[in-house]
N, C-alpha and C. Protein backbone atom coordinates (compact mmCIF):
# COMPACT_ATOMS: atom_id res chain seq x y z
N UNK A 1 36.15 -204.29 -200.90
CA UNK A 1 37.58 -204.33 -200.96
C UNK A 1 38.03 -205.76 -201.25
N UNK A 2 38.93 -205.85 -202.22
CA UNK A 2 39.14 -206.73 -202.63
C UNK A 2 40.23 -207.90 -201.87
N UNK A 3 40.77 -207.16 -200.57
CA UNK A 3 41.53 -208.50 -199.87
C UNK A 3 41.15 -208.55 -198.87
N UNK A 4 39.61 -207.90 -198.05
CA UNK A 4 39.51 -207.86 -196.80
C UNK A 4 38.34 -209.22 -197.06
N UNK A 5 39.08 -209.43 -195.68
CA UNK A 5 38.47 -210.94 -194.98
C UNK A 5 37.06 -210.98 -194.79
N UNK A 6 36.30 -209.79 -194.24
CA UNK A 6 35.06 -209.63 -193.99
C UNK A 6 34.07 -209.48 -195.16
N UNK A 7 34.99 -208.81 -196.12
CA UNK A 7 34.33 -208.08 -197.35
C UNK A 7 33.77 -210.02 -197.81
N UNK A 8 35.12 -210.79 -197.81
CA UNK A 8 34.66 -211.64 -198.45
C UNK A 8 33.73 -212.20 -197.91
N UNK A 9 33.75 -212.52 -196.58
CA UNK A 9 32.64 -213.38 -195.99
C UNK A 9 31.08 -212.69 -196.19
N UNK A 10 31.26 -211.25 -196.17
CA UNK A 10 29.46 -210.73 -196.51
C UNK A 10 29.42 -211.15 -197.80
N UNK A 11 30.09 -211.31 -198.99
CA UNK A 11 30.02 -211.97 -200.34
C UNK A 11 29.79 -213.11 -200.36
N UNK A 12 30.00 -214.02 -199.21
CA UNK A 12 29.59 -215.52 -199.51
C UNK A 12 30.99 -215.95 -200.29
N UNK A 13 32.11 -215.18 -200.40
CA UNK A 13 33.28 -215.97 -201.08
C UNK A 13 34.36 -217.00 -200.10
N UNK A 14 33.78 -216.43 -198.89
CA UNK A 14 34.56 -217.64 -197.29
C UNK A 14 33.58 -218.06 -196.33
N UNK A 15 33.34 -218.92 -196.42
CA UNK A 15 32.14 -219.58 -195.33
C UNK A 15 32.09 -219.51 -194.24
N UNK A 16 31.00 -219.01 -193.12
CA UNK A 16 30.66 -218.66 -192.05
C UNK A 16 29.71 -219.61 -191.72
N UNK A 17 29.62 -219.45 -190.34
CA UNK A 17 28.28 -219.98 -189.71
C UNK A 17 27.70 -218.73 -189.14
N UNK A 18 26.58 -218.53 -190.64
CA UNK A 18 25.89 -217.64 -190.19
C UNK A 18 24.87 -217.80 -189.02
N UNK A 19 24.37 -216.74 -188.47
CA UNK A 19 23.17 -216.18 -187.59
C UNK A 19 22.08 -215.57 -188.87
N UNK A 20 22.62 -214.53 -189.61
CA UNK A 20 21.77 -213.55 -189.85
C UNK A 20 22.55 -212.83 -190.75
N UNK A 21 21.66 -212.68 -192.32
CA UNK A 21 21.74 -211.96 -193.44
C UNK A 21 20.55 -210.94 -194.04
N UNK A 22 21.08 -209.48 -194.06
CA UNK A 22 19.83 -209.22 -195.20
C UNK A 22 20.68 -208.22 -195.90
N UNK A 23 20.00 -207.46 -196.68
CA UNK A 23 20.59 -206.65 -197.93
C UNK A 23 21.91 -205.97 -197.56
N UNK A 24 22.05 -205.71 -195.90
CA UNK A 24 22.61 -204.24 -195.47
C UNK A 24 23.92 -205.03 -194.46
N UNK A 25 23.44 -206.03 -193.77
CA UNK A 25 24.48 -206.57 -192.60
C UNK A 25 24.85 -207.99 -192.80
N UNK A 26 25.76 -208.65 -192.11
CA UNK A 26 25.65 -210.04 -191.95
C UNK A 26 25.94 -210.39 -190.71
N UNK A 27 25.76 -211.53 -189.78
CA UNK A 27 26.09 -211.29 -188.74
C UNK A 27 26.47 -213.10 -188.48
N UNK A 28 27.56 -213.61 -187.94
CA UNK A 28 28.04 -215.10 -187.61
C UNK A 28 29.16 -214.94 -186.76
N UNK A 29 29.14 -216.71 -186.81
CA UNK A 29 29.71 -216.41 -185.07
C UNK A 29 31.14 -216.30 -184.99
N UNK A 30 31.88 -216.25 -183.85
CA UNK A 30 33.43 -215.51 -184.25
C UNK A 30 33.84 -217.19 -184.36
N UNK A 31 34.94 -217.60 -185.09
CA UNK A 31 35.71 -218.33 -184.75
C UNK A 31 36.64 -219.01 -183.76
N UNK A 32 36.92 -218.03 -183.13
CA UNK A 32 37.58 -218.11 -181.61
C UNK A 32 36.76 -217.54 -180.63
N UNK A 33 35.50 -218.06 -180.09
CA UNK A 33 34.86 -217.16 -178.93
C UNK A 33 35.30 -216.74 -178.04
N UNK A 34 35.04 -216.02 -177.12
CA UNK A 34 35.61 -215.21 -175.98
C UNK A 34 34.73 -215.48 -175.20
N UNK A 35 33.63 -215.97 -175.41
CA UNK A 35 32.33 -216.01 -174.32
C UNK A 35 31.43 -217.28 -174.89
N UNK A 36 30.34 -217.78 -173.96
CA UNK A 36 29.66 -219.05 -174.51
C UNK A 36 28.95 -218.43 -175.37
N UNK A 37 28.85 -217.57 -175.68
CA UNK A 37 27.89 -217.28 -176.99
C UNK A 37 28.68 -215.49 -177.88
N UNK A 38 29.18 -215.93 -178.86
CA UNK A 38 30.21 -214.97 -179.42
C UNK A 38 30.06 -214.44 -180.51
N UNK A 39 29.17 -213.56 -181.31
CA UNK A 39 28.93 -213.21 -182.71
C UNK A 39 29.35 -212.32 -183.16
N UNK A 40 29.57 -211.83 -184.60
CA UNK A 40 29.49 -210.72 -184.69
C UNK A 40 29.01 -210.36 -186.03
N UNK A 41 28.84 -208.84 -186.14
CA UNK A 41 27.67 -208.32 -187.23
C UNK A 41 28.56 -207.34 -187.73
N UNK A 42 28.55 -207.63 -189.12
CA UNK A 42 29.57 -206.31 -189.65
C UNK A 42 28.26 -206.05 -191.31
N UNK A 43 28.38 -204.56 -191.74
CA UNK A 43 28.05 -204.14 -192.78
C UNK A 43 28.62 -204.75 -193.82
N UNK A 44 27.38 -204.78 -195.03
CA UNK A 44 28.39 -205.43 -196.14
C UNK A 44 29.46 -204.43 -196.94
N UNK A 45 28.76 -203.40 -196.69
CA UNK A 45 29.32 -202.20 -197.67
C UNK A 45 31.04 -201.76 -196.70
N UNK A 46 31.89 -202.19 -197.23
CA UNK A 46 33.06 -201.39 -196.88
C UNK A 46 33.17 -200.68 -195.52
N UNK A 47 33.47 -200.59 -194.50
CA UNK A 47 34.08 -199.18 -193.66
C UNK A 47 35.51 -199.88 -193.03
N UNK A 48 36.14 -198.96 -192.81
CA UNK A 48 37.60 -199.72 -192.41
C UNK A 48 37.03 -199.55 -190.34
N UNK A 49 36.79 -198.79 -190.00
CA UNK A 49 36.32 -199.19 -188.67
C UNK A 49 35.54 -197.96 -188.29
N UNK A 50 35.34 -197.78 -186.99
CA UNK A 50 33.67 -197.04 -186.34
C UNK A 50 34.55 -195.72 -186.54
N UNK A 51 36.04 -195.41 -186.92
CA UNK A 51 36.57 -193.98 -187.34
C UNK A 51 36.46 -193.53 -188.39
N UNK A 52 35.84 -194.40 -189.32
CA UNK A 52 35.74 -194.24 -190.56
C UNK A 52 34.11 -193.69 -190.42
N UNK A 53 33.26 -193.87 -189.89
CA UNK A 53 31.92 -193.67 -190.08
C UNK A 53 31.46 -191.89 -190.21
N UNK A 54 30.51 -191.94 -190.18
CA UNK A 54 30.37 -190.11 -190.92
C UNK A 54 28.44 -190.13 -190.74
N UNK A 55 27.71 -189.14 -190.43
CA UNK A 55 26.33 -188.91 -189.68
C UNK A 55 25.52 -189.05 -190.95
N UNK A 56 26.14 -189.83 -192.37
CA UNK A 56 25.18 -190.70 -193.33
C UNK A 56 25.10 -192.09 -192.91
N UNK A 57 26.41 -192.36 -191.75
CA UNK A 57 26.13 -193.74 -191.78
C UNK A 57 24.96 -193.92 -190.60
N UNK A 58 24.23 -193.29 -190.14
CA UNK A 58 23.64 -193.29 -188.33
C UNK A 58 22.27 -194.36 -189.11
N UNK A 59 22.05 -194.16 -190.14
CA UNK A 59 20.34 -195.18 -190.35
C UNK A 59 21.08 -196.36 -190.23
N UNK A 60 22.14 -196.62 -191.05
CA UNK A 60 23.18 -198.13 -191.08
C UNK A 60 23.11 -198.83 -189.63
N UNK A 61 24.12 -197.68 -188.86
CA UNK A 61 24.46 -198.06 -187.63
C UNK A 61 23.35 -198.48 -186.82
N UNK A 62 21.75 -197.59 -186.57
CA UNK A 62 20.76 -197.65 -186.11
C UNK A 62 20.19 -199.26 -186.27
N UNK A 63 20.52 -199.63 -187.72
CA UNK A 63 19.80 -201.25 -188.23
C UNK A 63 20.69 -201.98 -187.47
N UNK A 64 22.24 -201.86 -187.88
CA UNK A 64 23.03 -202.43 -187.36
C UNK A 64 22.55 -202.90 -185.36
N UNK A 65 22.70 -202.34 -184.82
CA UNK A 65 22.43 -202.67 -183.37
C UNK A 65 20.57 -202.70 -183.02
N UNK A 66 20.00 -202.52 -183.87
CA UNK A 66 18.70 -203.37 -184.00
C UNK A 66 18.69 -204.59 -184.28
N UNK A 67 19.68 -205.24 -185.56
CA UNK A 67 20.11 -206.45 -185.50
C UNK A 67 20.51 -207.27 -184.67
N UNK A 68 21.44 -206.87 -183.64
CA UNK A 68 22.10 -207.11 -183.05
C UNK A 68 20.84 -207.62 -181.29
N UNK A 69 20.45 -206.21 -181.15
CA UNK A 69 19.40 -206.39 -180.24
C UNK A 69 18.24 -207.99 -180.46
N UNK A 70 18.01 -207.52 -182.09
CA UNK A 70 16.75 -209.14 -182.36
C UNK A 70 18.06 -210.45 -182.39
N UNK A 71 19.25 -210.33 -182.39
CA UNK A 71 19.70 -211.63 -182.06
C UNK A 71 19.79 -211.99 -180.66
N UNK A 72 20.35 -211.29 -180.23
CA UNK A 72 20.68 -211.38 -178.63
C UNK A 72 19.15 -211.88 -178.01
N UNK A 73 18.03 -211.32 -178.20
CA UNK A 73 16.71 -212.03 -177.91
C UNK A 73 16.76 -213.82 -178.12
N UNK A 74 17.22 -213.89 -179.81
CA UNK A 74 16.99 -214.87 -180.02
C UNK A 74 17.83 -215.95 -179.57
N UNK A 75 19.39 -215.50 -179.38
CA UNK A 75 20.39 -216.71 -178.55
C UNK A 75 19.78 -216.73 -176.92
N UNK A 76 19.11 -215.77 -176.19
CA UNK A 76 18.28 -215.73 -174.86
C UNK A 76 19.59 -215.21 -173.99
N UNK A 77 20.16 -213.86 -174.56
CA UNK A 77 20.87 -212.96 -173.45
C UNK A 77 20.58 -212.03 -172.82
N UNK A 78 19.26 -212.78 -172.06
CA UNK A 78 18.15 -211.99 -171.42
C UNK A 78 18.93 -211.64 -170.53
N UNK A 79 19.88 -211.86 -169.82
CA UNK A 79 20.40 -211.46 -168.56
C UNK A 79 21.99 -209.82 -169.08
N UNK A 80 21.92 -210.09 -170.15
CA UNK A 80 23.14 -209.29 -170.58
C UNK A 80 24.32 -209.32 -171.83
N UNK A 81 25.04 -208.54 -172.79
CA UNK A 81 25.60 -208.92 -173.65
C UNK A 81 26.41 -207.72 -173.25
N UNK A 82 27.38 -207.77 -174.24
CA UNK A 82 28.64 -206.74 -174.39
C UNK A 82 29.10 -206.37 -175.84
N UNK A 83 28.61 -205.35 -176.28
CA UNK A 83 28.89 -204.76 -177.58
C UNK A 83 30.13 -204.36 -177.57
N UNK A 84 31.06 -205.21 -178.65
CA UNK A 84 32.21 -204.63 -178.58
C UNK A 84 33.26 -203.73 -180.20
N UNK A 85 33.35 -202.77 -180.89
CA UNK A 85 34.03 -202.80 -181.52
C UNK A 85 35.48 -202.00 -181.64
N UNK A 86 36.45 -202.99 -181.92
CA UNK A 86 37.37 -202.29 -181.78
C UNK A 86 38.23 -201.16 -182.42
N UNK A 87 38.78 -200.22 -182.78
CA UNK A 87 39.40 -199.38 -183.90
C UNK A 87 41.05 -199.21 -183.67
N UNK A 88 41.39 -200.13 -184.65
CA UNK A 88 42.89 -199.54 -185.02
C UNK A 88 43.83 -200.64 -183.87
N UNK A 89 45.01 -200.83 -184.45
CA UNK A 89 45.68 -202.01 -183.78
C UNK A 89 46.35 -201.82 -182.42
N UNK A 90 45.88 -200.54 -181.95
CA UNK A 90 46.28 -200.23 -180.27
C UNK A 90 45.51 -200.95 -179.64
N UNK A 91 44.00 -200.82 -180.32
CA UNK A 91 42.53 -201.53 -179.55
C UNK A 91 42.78 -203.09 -179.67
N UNK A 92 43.31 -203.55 -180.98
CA UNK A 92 43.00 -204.91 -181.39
C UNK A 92 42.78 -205.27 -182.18
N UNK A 93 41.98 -204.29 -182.96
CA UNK A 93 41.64 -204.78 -184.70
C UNK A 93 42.57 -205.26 -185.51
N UNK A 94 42.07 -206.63 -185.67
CA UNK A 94 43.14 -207.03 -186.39
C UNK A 94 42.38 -207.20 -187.86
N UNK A 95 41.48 -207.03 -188.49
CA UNK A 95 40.44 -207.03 -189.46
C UNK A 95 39.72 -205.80 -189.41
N UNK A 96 40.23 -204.95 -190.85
CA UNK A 96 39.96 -203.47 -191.29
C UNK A 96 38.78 -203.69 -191.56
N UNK A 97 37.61 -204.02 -191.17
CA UNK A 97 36.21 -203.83 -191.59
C UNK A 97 35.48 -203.84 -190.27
N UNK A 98 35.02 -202.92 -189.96
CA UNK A 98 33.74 -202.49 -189.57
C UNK A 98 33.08 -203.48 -188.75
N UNK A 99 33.34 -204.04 -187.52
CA UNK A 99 32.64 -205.01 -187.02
C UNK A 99 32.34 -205.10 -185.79
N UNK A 100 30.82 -205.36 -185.49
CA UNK A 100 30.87 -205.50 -183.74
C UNK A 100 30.59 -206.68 -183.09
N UNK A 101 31.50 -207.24 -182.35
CA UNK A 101 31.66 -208.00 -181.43
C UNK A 101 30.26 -208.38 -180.36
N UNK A 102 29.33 -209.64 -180.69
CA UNK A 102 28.49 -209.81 -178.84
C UNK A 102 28.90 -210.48 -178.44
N UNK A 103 29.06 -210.33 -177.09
CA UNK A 103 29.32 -211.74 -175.98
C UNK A 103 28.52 -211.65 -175.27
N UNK A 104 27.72 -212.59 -174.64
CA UNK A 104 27.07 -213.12 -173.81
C UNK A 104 27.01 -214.58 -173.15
N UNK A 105 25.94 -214.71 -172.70
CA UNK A 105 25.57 -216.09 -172.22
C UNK A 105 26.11 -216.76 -171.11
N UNK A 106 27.13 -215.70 -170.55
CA UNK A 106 27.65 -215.98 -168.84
C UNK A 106 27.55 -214.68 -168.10
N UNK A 107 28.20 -214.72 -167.02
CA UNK A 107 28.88 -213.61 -166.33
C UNK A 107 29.99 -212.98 -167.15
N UNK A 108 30.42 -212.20 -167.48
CA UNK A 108 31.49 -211.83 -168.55
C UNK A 108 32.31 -210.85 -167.27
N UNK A 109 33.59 -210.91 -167.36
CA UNK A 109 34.33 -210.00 -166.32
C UNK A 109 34.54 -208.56 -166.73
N UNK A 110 34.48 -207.82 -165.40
CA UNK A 110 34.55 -206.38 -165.58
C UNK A 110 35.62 -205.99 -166.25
């Protein structure tokens, strides 16, 4: 999509500090963290959010939070993380693409 923010950043057309790229995901850190350690991993391919998804996307999604799992190893949120994504601007989404939220690296509140 040609004006979404995310679309551009998996294109490499707005610069991130990435974590982690391969054919299917990208994953860098949020701009405004919420937690000492704040990333997130969105598909490159288009979805407007997790309502949009459909039981072709489950191999996607499956890589997707496998990704997610080998980062969280690698920042050392051995003790815990919080997968977060949001759908639609009741939740928060303020960016129509497909993205999930980690936080870790403290106590995070209930």
């Amino acid at each position: 999509m040609e004006d979404c923010l995310f679309c551009k950043i998996a294109a490499g057309d707005i610069p991130s500090k990435k974590l982690y790229e391969d054919e299917q995901v990208v994953a860098f850190y949020d701009i405004a963290p919420q937690a000492k350690v704040h990333f997130l991993v969105i598909p490159k391919r288009h979805i407007p959010s997790a309502a949009a998804l459909t039981e072709e996307d489950g191999a996607l999604l499956g890589h997707v939070f496998a990704v997610i799992a080998k980062l969280a190893r690698e920042q050392g949120l051995d003790n815990g993380y919080r997968v977060i994504s949001n759908v639609g601007e009741d939740a928060g989404q303020t960016v129509k693409h497909l993205h999930f939220h980690v936080l870790g690296g403290e106590k995070l509140p209930v």
